[in-house]
N, C-alpha and C. Protein backbone atom coordinates (compact mmCIF):
# COMPACT_ATOMS: atom_id res chain seq x y z
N UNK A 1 4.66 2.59 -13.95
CA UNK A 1 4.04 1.41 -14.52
C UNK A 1 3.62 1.65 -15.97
N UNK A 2 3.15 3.21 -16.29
CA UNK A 2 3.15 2.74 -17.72
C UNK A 2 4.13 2.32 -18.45
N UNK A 3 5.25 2.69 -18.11
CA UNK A 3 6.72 2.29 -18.82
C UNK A 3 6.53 1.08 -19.57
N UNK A 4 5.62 -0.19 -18.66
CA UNK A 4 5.93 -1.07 -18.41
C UNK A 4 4.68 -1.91 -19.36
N UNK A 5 3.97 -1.20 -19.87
CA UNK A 5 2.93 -1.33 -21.07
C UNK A 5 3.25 -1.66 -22.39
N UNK A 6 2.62 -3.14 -23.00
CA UNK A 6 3.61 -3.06 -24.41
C UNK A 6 4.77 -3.56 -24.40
N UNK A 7 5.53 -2.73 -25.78
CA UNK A 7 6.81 -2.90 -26.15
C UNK A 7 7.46 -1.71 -25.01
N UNK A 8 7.29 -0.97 -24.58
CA UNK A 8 7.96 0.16 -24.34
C UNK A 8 9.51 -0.35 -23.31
N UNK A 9 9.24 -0.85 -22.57
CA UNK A 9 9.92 -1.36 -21.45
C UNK A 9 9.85 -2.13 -20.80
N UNK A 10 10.82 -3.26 -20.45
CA UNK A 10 10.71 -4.60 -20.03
C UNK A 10 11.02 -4.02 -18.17
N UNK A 11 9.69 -4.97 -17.39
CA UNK A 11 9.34 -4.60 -15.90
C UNK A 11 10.97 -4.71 -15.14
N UNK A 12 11.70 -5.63 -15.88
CA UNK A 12 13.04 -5.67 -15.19
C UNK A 12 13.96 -4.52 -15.24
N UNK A 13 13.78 -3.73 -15.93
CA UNK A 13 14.32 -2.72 -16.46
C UNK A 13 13.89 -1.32 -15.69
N UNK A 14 12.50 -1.48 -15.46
CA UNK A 14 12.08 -0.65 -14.43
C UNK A 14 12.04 -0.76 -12.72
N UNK A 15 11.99 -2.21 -12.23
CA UNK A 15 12.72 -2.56 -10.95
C UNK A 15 14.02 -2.03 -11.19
N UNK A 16 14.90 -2.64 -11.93
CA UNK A 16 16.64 -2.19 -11.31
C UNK A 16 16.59 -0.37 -11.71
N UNK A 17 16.02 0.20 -12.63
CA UNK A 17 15.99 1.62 -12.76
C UNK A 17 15.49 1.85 -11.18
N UNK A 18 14.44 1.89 -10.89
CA UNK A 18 13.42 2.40 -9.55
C UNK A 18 13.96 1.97 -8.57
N UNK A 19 14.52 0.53 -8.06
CA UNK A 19 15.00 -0.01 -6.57
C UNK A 19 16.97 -0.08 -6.80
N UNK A 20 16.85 -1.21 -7.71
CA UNK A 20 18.79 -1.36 -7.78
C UNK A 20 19.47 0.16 -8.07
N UNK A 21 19.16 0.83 -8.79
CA UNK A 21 20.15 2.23 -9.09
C UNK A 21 19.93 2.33 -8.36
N UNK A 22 18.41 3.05 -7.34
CA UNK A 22 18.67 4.14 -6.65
C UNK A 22 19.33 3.64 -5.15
N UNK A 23 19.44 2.27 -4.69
CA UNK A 23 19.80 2.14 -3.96
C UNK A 23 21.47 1.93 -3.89
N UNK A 24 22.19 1.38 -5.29
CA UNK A 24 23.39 2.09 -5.04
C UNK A 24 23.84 2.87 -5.28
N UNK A 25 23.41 3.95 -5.76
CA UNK A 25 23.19 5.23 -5.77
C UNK A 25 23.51 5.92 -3.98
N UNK A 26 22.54 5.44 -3.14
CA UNK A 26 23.36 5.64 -1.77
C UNK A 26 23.63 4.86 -1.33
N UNK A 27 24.60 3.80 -1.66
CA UNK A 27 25.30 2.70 -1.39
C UNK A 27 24.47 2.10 0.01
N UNK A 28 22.99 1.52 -0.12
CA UNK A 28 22.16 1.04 0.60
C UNK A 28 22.89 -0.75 0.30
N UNK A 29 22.99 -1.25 1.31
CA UNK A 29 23.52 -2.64 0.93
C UNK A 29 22.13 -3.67 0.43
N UNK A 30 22.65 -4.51 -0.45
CA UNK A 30 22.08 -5.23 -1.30
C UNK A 30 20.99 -4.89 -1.94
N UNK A 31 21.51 -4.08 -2.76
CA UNK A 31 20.80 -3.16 -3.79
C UNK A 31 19.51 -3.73 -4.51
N UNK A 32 18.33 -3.88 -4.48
CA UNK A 32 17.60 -4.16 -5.25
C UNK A 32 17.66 -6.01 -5.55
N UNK A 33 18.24 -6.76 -4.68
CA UNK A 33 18.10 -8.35 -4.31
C UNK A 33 17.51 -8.73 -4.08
N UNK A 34 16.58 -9.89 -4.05
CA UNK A 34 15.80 -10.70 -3.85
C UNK A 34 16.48 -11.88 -3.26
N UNK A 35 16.87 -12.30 -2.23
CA UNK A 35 17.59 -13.27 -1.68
C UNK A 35 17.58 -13.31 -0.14
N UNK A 36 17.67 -14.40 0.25
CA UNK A 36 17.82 -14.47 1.85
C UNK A 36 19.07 -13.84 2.51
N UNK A 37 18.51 -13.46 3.69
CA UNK A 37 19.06 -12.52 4.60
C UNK A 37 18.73 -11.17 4.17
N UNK A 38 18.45 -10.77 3.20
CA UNK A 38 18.28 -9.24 2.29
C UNK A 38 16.43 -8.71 3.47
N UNK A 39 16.88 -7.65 3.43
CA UNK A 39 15.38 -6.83 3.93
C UNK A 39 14.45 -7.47 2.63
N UNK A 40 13.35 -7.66 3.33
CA UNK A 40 12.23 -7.93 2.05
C UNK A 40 10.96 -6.80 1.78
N UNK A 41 12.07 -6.02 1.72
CA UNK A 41 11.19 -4.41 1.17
C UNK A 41 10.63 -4.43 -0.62
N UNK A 42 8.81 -4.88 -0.30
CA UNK A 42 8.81 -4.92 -1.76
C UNK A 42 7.51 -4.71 -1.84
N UNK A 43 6.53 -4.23 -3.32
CA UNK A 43 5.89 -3.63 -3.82
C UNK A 43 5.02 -4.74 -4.24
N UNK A 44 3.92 -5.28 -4.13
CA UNK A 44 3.20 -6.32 -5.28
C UNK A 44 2.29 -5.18 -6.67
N UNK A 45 2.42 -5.36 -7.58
CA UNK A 45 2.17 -4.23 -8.62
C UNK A 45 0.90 -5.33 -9.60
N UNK A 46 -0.36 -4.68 -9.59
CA UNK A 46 -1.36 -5.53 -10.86
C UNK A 46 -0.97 -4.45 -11.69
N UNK A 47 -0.42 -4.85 -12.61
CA UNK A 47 0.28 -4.19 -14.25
C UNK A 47 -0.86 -4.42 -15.00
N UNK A 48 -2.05 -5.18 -15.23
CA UNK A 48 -3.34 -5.03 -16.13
C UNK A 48 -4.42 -4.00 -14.98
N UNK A 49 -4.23 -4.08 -14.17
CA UNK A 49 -5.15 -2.77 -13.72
C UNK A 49 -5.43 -1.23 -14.22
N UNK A 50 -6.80 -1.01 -14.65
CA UNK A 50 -6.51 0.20 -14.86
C UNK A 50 -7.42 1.21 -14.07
N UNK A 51 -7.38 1.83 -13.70
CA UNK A 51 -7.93 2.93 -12.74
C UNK A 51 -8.25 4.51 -13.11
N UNK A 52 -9.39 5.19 -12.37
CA UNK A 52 -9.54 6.60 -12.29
C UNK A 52 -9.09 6.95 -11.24
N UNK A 53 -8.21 7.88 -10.82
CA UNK A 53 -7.65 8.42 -9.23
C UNK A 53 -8.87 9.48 -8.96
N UNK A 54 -9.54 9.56 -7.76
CA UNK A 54 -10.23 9.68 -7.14
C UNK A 54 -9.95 10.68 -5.63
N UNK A 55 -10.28 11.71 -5.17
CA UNK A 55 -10.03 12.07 -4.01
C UNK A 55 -10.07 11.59 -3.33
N UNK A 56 -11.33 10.24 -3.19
CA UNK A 56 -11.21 9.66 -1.36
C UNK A 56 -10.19 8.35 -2.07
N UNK A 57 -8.99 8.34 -2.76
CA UNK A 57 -8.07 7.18 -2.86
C UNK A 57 -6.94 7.90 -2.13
N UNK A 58 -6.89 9.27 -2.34
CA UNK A 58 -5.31 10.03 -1.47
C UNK A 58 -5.44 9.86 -0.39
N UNK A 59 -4.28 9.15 0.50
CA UNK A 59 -4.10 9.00 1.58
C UNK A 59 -3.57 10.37 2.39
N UNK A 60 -3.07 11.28 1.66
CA UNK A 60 -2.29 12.01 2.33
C UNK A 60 -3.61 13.22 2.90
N UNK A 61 -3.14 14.12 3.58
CA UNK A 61 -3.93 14.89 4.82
C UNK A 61 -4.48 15.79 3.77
N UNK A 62 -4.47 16.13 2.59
CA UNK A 62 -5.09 17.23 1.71
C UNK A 62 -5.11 16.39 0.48
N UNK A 63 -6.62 16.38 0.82
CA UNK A 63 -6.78 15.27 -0.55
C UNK A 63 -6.65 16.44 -1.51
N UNK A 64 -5.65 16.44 -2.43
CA UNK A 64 -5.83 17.12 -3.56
C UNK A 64 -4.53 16.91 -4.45
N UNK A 65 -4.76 16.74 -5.93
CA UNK A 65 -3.65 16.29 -6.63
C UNK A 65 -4.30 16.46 -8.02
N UNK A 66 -2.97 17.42 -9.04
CA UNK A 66 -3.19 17.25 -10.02
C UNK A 66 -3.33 15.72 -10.72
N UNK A 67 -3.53 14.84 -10.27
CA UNK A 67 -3.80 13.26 -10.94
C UNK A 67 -5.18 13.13 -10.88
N UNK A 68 -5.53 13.58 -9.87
CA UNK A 68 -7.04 13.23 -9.88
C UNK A 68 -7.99 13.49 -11.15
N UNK A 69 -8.48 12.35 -11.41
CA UNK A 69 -9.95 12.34 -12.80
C UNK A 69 -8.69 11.85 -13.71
N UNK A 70 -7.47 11.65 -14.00
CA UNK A 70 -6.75 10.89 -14.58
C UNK A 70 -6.73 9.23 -14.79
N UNK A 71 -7.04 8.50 -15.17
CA UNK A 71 -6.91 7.25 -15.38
C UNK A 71 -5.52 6.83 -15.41
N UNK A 72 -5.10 5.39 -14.76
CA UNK A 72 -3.56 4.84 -14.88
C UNK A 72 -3.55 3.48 -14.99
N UNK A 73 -2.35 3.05 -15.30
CA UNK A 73 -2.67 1.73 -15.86
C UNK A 73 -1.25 1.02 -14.72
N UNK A 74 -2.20 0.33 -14.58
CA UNK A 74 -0.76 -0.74 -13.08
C UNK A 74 -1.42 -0.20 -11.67
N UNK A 75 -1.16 -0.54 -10.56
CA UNK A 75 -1.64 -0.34 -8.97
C UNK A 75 -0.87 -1.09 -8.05
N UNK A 76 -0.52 -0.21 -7.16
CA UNK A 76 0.07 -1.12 -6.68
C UNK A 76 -0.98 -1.68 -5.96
N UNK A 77 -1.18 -3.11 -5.12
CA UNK A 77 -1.70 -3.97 -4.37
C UNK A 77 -1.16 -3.79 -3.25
N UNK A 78 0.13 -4.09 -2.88
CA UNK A 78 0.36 -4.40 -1.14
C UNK A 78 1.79 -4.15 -1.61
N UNK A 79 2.29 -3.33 -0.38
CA UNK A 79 4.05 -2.88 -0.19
C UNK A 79 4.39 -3.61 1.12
N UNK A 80 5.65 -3.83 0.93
CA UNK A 80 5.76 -4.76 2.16
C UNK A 80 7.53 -4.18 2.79
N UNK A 81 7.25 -4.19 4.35
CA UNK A 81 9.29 -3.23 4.66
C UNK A 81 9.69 -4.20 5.68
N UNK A 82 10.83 -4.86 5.15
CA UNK A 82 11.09 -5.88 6.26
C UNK A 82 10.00 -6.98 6.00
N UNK A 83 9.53 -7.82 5.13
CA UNK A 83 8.49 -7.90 5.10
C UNK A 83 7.18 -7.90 5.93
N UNK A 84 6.66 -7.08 6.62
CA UNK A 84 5.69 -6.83 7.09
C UNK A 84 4.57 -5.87 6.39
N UNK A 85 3.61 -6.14 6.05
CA UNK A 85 2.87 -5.75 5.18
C UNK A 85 2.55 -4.69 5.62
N UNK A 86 2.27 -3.05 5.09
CA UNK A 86 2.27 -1.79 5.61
C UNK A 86 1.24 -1.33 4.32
N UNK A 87 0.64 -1.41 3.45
CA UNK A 87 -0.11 -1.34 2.22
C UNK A 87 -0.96 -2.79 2.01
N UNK A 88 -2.47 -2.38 1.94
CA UNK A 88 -2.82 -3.23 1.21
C UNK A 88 -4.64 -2.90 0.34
N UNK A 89 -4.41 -2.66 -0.81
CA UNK A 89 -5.74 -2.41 -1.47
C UNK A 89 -6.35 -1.41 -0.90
N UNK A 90 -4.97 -0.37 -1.29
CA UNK A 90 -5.21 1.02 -1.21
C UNK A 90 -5.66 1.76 0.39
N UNK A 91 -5.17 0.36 1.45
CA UNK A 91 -5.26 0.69 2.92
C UNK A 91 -4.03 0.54 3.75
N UNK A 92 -3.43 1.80 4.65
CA UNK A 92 -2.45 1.79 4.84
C UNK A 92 -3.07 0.40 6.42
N UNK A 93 -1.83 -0.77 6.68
CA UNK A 93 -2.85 -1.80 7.25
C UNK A 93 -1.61 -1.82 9.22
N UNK A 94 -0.98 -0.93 8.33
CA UNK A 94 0.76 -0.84 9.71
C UNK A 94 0.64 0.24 10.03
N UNK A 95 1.58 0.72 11.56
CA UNK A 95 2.26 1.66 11.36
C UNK A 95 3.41 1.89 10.69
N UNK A 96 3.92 2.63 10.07
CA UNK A 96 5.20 3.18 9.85
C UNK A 96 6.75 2.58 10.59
N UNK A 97 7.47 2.26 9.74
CA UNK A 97 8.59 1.54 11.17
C UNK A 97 9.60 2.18 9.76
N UNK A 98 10.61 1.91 10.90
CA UNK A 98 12.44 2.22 10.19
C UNK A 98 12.29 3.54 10.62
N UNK A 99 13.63 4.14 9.90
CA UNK A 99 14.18 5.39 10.04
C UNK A 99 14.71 5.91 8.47
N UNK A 100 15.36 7.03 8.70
CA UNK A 100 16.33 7.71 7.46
C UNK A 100 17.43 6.67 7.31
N UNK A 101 18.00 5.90 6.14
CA UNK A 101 19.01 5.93 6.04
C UNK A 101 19.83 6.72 5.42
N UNK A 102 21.24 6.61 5.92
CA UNK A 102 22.05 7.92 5.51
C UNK A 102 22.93 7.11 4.61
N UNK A 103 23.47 7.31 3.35
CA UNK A 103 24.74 6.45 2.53
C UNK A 103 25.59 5.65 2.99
N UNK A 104 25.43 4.52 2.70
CA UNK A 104 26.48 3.49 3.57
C UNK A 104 25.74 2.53 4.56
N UNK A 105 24.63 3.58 5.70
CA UNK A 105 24.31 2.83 6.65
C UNK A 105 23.71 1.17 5.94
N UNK A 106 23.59 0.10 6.87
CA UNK A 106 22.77 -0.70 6.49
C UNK A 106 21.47 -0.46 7.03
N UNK A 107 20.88 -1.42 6.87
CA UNK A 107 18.83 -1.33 7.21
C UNK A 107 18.98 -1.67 8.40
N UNK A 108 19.66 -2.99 8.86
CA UNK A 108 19.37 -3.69 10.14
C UNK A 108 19.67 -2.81 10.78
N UNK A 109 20.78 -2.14 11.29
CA UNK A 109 21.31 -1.32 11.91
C UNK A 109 20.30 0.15 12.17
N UNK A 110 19.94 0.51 11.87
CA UNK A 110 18.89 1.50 11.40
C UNK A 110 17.58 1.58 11.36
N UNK A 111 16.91 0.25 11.99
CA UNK A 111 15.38 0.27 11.64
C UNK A 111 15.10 0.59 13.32
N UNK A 112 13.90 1.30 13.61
CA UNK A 112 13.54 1.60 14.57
C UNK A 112 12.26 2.01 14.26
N UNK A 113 11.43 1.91 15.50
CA UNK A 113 10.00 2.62 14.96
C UNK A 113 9.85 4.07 15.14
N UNK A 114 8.91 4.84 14.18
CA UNK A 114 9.31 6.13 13.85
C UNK A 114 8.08 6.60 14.50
């Protein structure tokens, strides 16, 4: 998200870099689309947010990270897989669903709970 500060880089530029490459990159079908029938795997991002990272914000099992006492600018808000909301204001609100995909596979084919 800082990319995405300013002149530096236009947000479209950083969606198809971050979701469209990397997904045909492993030829994941419908690469980075926004359209019906498409999985609605997506990120809501406040781009004027700015923040201190904090130990009790890491979700993961050892709170510890060189970011912490760092300030950042953007957050994400709510991630969404299939759209079902799994993130929201920094609370994981789902379990976990899908699987690995492997190059080629599609999503539908492939989602299961993990």
């Amino acid at each position: 998200i800082p990319l995405s500060r300013g002149s530096a880089l236009p947000m479209s530029l950083i969606a198809r870099t971050t979701a469209g490459t990397v997904a045909a990159r492993y030829r994941l079908p419908n690469p980075g689309a926004i359209a019906l029938g498409n999985d609605a795997d997506l990120a809501h991002i406040n781009t004027a947010a700015c923040y201190e990272l904090t130990r009790d914000m890491l979700l993961q099992r050892h709170k510890q990270s060189p970011y912490v006492g760092r300030c950042f600018h953007g957050r994400i808000v709510r991630t969404l897989l299939r759209g079902v909301t799994l993130f929201h204001h920094n609370r994981i609100v789902a379990a976990p669903a899908g699987r690995f995909l492997r190059p080629g596979e599609t999503g539908g084919a492939a989602l299961g709970t993990v």
